[in-house]
C-alpha atoms as a PDB file:
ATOM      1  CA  UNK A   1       5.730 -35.250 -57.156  1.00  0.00           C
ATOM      2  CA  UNK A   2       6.736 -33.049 -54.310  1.00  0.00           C
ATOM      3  CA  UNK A   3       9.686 -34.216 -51.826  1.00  0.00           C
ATOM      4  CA  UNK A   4       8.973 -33.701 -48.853  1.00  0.00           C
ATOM      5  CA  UNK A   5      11.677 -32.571 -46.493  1.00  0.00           C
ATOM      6  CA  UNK A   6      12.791 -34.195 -43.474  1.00  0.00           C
ATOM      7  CA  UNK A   7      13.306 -31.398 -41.015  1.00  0.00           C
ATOM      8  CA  UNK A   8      11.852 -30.870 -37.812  1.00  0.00           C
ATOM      9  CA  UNK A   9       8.701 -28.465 -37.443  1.00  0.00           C
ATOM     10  CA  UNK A  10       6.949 -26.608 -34.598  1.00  0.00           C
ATOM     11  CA  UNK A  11       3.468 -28.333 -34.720  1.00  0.00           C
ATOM     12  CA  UNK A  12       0.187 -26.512 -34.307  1.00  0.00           C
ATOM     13  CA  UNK A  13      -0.735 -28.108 -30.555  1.00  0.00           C
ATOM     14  CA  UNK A  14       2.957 -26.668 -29.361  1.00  0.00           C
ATOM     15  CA  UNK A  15       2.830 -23.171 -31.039  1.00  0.00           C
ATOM     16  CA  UNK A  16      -1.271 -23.329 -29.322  1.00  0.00           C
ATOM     17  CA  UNK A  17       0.251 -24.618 -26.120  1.00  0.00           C
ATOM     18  CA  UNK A  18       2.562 -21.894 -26.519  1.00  0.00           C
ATOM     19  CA  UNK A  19       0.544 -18.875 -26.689  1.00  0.00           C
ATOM     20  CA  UNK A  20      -1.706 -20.259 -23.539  1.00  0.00           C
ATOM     21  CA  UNK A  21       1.263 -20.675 -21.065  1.00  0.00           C
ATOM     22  CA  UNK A  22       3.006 -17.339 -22.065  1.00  0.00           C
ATOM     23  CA  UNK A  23      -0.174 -15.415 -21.158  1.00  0.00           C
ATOM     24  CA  UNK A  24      -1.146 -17.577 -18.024  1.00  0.00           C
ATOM     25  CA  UNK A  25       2.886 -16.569 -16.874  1.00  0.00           C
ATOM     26  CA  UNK A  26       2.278 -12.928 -17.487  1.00  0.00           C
ATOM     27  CA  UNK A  27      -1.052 -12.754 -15.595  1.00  0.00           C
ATOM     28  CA  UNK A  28       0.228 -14.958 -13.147  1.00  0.00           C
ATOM     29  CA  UNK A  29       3.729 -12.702 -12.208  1.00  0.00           C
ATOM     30  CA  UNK A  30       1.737 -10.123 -12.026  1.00  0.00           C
ATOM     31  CA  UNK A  31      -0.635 -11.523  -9.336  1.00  0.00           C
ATOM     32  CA  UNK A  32       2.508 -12.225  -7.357  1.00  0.00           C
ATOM     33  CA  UNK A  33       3.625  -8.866  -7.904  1.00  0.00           C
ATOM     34  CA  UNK A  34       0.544  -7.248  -7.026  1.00  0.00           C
ATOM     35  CA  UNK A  35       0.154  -9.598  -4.149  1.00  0.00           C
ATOM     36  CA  UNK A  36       3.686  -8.610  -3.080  1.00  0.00           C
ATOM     37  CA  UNK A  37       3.476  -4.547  -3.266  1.00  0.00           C
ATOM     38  CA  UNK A  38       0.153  -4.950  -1.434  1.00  0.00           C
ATOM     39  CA  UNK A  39       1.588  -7.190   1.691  1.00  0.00           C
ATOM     40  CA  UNK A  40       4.463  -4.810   1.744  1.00  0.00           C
ATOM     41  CA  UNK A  41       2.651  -1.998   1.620  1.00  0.00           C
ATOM     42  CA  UNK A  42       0.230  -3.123   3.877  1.00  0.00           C
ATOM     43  CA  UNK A  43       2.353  -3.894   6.518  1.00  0.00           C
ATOM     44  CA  UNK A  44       4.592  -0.772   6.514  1.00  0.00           C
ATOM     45  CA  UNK A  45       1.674   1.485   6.583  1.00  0.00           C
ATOM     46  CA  UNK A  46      -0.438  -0.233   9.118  1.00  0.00           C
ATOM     47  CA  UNK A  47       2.479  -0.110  11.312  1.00  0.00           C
ATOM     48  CA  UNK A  48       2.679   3.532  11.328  1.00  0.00           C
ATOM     49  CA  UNK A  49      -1.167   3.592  11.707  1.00  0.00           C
ATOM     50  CA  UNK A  50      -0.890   2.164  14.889  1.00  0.00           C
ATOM     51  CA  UNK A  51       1.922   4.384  16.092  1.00  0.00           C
ATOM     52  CA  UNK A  52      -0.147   6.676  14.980  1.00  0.00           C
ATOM     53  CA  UNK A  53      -3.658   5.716  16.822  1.00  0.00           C
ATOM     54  CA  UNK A  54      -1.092   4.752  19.835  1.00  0.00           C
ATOM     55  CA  UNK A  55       0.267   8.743  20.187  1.00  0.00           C
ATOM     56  CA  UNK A  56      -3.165   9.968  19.865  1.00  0.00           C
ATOM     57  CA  UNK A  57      -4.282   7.944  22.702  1.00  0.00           C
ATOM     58  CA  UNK A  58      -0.833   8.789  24.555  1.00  0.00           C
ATOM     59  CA  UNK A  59      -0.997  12.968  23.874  1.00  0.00           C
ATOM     60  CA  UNK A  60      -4.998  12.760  25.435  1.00  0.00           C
ATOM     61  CA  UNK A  61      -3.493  10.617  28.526  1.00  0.00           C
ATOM     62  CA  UNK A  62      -0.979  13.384  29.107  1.00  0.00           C
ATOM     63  CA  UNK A  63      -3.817  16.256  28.831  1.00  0.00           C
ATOM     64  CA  UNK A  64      -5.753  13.743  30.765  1.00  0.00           C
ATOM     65  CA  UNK A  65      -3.190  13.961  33.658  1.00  0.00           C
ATOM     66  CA  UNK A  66      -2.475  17.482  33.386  1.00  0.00           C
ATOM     67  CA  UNK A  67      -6.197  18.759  33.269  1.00  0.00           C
ATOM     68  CA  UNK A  68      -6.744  16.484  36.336  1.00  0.00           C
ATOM     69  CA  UNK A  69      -3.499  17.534  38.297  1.00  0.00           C
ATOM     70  CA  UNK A  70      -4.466  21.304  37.413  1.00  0.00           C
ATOM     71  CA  UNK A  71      -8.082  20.843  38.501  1.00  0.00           C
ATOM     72  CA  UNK A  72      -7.229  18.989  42.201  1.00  0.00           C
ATOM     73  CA  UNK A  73      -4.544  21.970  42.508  1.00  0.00           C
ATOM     74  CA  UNK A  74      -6.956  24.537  41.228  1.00  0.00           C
ATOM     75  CA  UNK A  75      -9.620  23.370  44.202  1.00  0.00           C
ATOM     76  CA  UNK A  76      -7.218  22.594  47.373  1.00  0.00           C
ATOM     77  CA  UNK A  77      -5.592  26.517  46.598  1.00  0.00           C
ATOM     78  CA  UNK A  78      -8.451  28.294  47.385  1.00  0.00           C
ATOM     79  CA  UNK A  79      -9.053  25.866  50.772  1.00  0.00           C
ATOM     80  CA  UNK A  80      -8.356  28.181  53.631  1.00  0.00           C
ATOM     81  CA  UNK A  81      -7.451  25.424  55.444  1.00  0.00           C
ATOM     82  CA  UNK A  82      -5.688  22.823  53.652  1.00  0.00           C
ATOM     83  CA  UNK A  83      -2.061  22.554  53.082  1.00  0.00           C
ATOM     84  CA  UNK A  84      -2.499  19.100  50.907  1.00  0.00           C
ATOM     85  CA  UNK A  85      -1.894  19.391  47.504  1.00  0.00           C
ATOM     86  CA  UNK A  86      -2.150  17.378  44.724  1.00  0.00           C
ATOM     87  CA  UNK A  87       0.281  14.949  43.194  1.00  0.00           C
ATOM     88  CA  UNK A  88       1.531  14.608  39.675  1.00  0.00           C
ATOM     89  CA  UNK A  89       1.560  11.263  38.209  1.00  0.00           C
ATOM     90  CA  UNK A  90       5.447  11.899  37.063  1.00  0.00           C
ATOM     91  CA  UNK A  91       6.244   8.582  36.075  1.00  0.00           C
ATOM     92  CA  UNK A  92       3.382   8.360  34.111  1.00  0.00           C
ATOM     93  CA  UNK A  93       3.787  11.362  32.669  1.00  0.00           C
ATOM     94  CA  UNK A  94       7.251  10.621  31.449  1.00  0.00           C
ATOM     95  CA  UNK A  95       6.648   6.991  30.167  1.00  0.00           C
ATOM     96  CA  UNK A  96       4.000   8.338  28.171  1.00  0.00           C
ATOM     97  CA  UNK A  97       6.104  11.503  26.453  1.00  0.00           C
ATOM     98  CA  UNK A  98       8.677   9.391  25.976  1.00  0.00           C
ATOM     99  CA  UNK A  99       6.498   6.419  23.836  1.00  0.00           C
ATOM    100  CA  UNK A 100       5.273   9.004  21.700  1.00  0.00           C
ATOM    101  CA  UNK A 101       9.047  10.278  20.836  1.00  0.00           C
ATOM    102  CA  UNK A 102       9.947   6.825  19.770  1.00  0.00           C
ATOM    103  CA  UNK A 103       6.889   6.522  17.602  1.00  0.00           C
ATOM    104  CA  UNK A 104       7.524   9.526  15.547  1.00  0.00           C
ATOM    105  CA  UNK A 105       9.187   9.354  12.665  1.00  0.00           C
ATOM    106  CA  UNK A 106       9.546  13.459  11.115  1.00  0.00           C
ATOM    107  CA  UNK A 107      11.873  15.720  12.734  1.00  0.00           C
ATOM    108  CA  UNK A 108       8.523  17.933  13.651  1.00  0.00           C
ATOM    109  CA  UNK A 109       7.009  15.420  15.373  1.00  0.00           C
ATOM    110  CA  UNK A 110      10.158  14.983  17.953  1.00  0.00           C
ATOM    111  CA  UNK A 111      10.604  18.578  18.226  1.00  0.00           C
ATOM    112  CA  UNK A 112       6.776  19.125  19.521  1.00  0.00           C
ATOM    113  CA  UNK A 113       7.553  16.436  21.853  1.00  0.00           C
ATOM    114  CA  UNK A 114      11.168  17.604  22.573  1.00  0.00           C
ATOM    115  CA  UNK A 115       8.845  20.762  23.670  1.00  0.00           C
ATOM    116  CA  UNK A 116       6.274  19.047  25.906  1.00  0.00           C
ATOM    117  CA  UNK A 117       9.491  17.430  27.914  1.00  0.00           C
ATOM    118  CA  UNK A 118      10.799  20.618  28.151  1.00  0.00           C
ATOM    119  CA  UNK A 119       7.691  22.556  29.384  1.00  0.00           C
ATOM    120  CA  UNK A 120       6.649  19.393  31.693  1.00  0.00           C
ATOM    121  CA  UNK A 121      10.315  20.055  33.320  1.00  0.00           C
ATOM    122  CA  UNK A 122       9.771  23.489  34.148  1.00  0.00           C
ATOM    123  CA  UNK A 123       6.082  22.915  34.851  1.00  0.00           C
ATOM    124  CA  UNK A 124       7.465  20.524  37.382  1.00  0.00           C
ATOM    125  CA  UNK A 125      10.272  22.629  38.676  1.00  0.00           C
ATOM    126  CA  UNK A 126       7.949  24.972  39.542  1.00  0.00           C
ATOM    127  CA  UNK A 127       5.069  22.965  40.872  1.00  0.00           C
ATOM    128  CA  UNK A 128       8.042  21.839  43.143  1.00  0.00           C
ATOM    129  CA  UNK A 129       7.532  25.456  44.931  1.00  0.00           C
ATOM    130  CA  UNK A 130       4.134  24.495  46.302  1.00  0.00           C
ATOM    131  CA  UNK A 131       5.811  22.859  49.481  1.00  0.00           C
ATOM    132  CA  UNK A 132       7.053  27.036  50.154  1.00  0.00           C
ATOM    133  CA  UNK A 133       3.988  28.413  48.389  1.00  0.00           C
ATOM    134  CA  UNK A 134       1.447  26.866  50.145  1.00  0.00           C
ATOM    135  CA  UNK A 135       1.657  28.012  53.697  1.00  0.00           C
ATOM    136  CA  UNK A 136       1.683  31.545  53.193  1.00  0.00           C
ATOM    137  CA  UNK A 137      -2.257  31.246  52.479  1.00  0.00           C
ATOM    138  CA  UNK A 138      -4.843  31.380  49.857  1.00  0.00           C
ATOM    139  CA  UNK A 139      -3.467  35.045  47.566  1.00  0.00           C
ATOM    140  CA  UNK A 140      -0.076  33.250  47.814  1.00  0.00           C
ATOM    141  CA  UNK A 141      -1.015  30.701  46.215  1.00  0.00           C
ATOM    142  CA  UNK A 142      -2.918  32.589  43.878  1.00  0.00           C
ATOM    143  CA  UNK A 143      -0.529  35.099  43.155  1.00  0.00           C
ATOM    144  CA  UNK A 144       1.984  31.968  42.136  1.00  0.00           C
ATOM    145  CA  UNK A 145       0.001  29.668  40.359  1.00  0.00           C
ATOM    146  CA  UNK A 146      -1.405  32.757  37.920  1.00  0.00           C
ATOM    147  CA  UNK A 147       2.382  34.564  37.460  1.00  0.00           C
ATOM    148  CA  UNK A 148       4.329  31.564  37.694  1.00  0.00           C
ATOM    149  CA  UNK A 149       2.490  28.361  36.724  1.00  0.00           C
ATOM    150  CA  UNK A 150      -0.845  28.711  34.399  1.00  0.00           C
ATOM    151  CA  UNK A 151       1.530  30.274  31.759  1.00  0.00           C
ATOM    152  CA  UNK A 152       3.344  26.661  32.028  1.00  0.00           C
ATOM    153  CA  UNK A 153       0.504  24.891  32.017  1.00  0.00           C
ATOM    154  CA  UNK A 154      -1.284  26.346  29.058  1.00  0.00           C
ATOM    155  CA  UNK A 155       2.017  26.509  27.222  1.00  0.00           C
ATOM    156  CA  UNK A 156       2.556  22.704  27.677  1.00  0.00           C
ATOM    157  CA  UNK A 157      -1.271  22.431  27.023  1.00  0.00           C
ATOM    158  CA  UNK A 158      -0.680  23.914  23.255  1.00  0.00           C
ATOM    159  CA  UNK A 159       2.514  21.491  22.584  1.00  0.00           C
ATOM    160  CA  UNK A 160       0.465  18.751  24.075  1.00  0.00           C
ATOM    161  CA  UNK A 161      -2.154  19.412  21.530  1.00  0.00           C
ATOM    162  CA  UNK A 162      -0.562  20.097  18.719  1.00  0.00           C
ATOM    163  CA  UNK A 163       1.372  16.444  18.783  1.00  0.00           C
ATOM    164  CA  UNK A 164      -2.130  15.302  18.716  1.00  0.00           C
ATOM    165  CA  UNK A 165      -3.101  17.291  15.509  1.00  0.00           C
ATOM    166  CA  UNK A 166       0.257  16.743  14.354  1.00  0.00           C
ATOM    167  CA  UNK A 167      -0.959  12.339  14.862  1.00  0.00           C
ATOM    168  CA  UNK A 168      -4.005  13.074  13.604  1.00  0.00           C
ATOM    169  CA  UNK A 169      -2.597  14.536  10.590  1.00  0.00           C
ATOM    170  CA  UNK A 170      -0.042  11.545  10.175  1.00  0.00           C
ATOM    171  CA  UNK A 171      -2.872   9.002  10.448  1.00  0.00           C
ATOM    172  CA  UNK A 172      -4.521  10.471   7.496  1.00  0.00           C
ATOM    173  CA  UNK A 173      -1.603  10.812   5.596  1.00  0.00           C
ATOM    174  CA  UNK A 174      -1.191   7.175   6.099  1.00  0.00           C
ATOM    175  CA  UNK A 175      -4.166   6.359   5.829  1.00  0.00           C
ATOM    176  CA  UNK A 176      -4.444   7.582   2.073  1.00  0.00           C
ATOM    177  CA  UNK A 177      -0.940   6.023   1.291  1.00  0.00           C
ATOM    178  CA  UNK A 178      -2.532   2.422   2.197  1.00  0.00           C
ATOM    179  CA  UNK A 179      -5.512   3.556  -0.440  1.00  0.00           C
ATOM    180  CA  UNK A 180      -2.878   4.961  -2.944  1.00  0.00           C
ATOM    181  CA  UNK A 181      -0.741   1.328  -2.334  1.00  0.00           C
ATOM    182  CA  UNK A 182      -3.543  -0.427  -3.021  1.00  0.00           C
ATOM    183  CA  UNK A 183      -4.551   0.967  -6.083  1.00  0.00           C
ATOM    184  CA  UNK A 184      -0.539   0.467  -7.193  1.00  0.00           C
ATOM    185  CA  UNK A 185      -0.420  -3.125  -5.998  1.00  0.00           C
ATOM    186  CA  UNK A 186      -3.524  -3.568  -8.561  1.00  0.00           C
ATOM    187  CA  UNK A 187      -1.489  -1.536 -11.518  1.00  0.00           C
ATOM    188  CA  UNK A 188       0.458  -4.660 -12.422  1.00  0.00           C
ATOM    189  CA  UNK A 189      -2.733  -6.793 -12.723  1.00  0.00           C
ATOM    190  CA  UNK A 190      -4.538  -3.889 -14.853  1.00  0.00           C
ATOM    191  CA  UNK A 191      -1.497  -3.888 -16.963  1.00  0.00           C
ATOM    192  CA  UNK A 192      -1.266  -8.228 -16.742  1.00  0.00           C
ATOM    193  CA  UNK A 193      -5.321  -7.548 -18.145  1.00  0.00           C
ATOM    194  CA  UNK A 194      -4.277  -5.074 -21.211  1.00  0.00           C
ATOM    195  CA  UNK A 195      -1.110  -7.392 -22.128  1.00  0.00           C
ATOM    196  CA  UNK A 196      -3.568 -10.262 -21.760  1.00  0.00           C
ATOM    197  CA  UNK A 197      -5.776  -8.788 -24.026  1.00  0.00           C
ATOM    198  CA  UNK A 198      -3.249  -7.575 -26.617  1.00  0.00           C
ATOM    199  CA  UNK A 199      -2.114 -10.907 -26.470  1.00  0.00           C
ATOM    200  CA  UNK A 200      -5.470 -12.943 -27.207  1.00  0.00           C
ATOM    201  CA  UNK A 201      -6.211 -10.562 -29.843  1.00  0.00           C
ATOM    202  CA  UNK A 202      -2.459 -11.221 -31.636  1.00  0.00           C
ATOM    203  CA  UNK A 203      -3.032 -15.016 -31.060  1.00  0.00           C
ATOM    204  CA  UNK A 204      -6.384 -14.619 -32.790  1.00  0.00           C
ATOM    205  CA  UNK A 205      -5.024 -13.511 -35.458  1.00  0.00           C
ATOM    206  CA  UNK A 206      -1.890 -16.037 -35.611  1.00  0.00           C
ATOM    207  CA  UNK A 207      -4.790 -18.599 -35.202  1.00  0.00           C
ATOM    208  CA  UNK A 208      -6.686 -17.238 -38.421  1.00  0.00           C
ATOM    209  CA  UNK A 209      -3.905 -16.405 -40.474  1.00  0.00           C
ATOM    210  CA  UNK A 210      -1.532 -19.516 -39.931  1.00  0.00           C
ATOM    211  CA  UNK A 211      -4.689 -22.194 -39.102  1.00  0.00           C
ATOM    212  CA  UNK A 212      -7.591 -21.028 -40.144  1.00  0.00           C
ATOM    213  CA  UNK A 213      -7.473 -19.040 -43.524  1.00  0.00           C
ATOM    214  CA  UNK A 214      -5.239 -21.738 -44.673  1.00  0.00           C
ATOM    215  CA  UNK A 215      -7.446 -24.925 -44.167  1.00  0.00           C
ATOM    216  CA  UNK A 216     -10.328 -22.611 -45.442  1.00  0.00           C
ATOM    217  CA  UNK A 217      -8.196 -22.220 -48.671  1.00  0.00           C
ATOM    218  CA  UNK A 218      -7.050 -25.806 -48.381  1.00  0.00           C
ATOM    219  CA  UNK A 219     -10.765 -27.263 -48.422  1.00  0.00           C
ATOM    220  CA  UNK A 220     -11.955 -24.890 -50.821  1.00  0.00           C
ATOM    221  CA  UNK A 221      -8.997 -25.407 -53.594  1.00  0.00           C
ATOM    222  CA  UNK A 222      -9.993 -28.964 -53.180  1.00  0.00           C
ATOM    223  CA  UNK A 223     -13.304 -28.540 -53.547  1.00  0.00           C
ATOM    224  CA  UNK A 224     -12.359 -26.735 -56.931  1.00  0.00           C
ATOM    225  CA  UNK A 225     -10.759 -29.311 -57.734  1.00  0.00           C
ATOM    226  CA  UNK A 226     -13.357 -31.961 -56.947  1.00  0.00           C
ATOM    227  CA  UNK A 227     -16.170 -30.518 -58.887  1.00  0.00           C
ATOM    228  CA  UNK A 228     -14.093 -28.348 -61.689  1.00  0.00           C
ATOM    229  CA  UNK A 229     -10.914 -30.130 -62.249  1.00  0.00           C
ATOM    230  CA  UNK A 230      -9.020 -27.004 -61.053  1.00  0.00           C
ATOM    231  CA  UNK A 231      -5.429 -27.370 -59.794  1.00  0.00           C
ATOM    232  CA  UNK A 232      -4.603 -27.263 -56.754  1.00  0.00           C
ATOM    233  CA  UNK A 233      -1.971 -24.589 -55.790  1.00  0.00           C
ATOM    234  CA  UNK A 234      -2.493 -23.724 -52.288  1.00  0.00           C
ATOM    235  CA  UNK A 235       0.703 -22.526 -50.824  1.00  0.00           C
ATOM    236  CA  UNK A 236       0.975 -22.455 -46.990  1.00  0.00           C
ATOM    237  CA  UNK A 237       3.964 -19.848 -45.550  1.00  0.00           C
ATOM    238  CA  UNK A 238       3.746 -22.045 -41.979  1.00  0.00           C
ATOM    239  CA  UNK A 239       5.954 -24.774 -41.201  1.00  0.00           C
ATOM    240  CA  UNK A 240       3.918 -27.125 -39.384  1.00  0.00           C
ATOM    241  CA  UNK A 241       1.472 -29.740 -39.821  1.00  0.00           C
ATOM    242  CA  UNK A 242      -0.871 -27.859 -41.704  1.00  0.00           C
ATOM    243  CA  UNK A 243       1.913 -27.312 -44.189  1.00  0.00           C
ATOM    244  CA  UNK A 244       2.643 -31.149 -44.242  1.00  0.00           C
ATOM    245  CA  UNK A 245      -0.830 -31.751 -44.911  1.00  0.00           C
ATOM    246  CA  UNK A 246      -0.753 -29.394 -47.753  1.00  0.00           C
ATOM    247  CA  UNK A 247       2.149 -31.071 -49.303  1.00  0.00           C
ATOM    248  CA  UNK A 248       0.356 -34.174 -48.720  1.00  0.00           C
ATOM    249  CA  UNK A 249      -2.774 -33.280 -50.577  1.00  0.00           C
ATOM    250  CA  UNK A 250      -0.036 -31.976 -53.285  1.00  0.00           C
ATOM    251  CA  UNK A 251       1.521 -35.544 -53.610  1.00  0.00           C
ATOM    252  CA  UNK A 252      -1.515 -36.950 -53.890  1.00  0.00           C
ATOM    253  CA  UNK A 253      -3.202 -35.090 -56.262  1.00  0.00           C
ATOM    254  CA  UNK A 254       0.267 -35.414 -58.564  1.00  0.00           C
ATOM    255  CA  UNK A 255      -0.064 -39.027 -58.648  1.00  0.00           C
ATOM    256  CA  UNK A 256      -2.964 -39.154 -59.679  1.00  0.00           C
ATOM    257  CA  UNK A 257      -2.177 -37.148 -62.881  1.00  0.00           C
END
């Protein structure tokens, strides 16, 4: 008769148990990972989006208020008898150049809009002239706004468009990195999916080797024994219940001899 040892085991439902909760762990830190990376990205990105969307609309208000300054100037010069002219919106102007700045984040971007301050103060230094210009008559003020001003303008016109390419490029650069983050934030749960998988197929075969194969050789050695008088000698590596049940069966068996 065998003697069965009194030592404690790891039992079938724990080792089970076991498997279950270590892959629902893995696929759930990587949902929290994923969900993490995605939030993060998320917000970082859509926060330069809008700066983004925010200097586009700001470069086309300052080519709005240019192209309208230039266009009232452009019709009360060649009034013979007018000495109004037109007003620039300079605290608009300024407000505006100087949101952009503090949206931009390369050192290109605040140079181009370094530029536009730059050209908008000698733009206005010399739009401060018309108050001289504008009483000496009509070729006057042609003469100055063609030799001294239009090169300004269409200078400051270029920087002014350029920071809106420049925003334009930015917001698709951006916009791809939120596409590219959310493919990464979905990397971990791709990766949680494989290990998952690896996993199940490893636990199917701890399940066949160490449950199934041996109550299949457990029934079928009894079964031999049953209808042939065989002996039983099923050996079982595992050291849980089904191995106690084996030992069982090979107490049992013995005392019957």
């Amino acid at each position: 008769m065998r003697n069965r040892k009194n030592k404690k085991t790891v039992g079938i439902r724990r080792k089970v148990s076991l498997g279950f909760i270590i892959i629902a762990i893995i696929l759930i830190f990587s949902s929290v990972i994923s969900i993490f990376e995605y939030r993060r990205m998320s917000d970082y990105v859509s926060s330069l989006i809008a700066d983004n969307i925010n200097s586009i609309n700001l470069a086309r208000e300052l080519s709005q208020l240019q192209s309208e300054f230039n266009s009232e100037l452009l019709m009360q010069m060649t009034a013979m008898d007018s000495l109004s002219y037109p007003k620039i919106a300079d605290d608009q102007f300024l407000e505006n150049i100087n949101e952009i700045r503090s949206s931009f984040n390369s050192q290109q971007e605040k140079e181009m809009a370094d530029s536009v301050m730059y050209t908008y103060a000698a733009y206005m230094q010399v739009a401060r002239e018309i108050e001289d210009i504008w009483p000496q008559g009509v070729e006057a003020r042609k003469d100055w706004y063609v030799n001294r001003l239009q090169p300004i303008h269409i200078l400051q016109s270029k920087y002014i468009n350029q920071i809106t390419e420049l925003s334009q490029k930015a917001l698709e650069l951006n916009s791809q990195s939120l596409q590219d983050g959310f493919y990464r934030s979905i990397m971990p749960n791709v990766a949680s999916a494989v290990a998952g998988l690896v996993l199940v197929f490893l636990f199917n075969i701890y399940l066949n080797f160490y449950l199934i194969s041996p109550i299949v050789r457990m029934k079928k050695a009894l079964s031999d024994y049953k209808d042939y008088k065989k002996e039983y000698k099923v050996s079982v590596v595992n050291d849980d219940e089904i191995a106690g049940l084996n030992e069982l069966i090979h107490e049992v068996l013995e005392s019957k001899k």
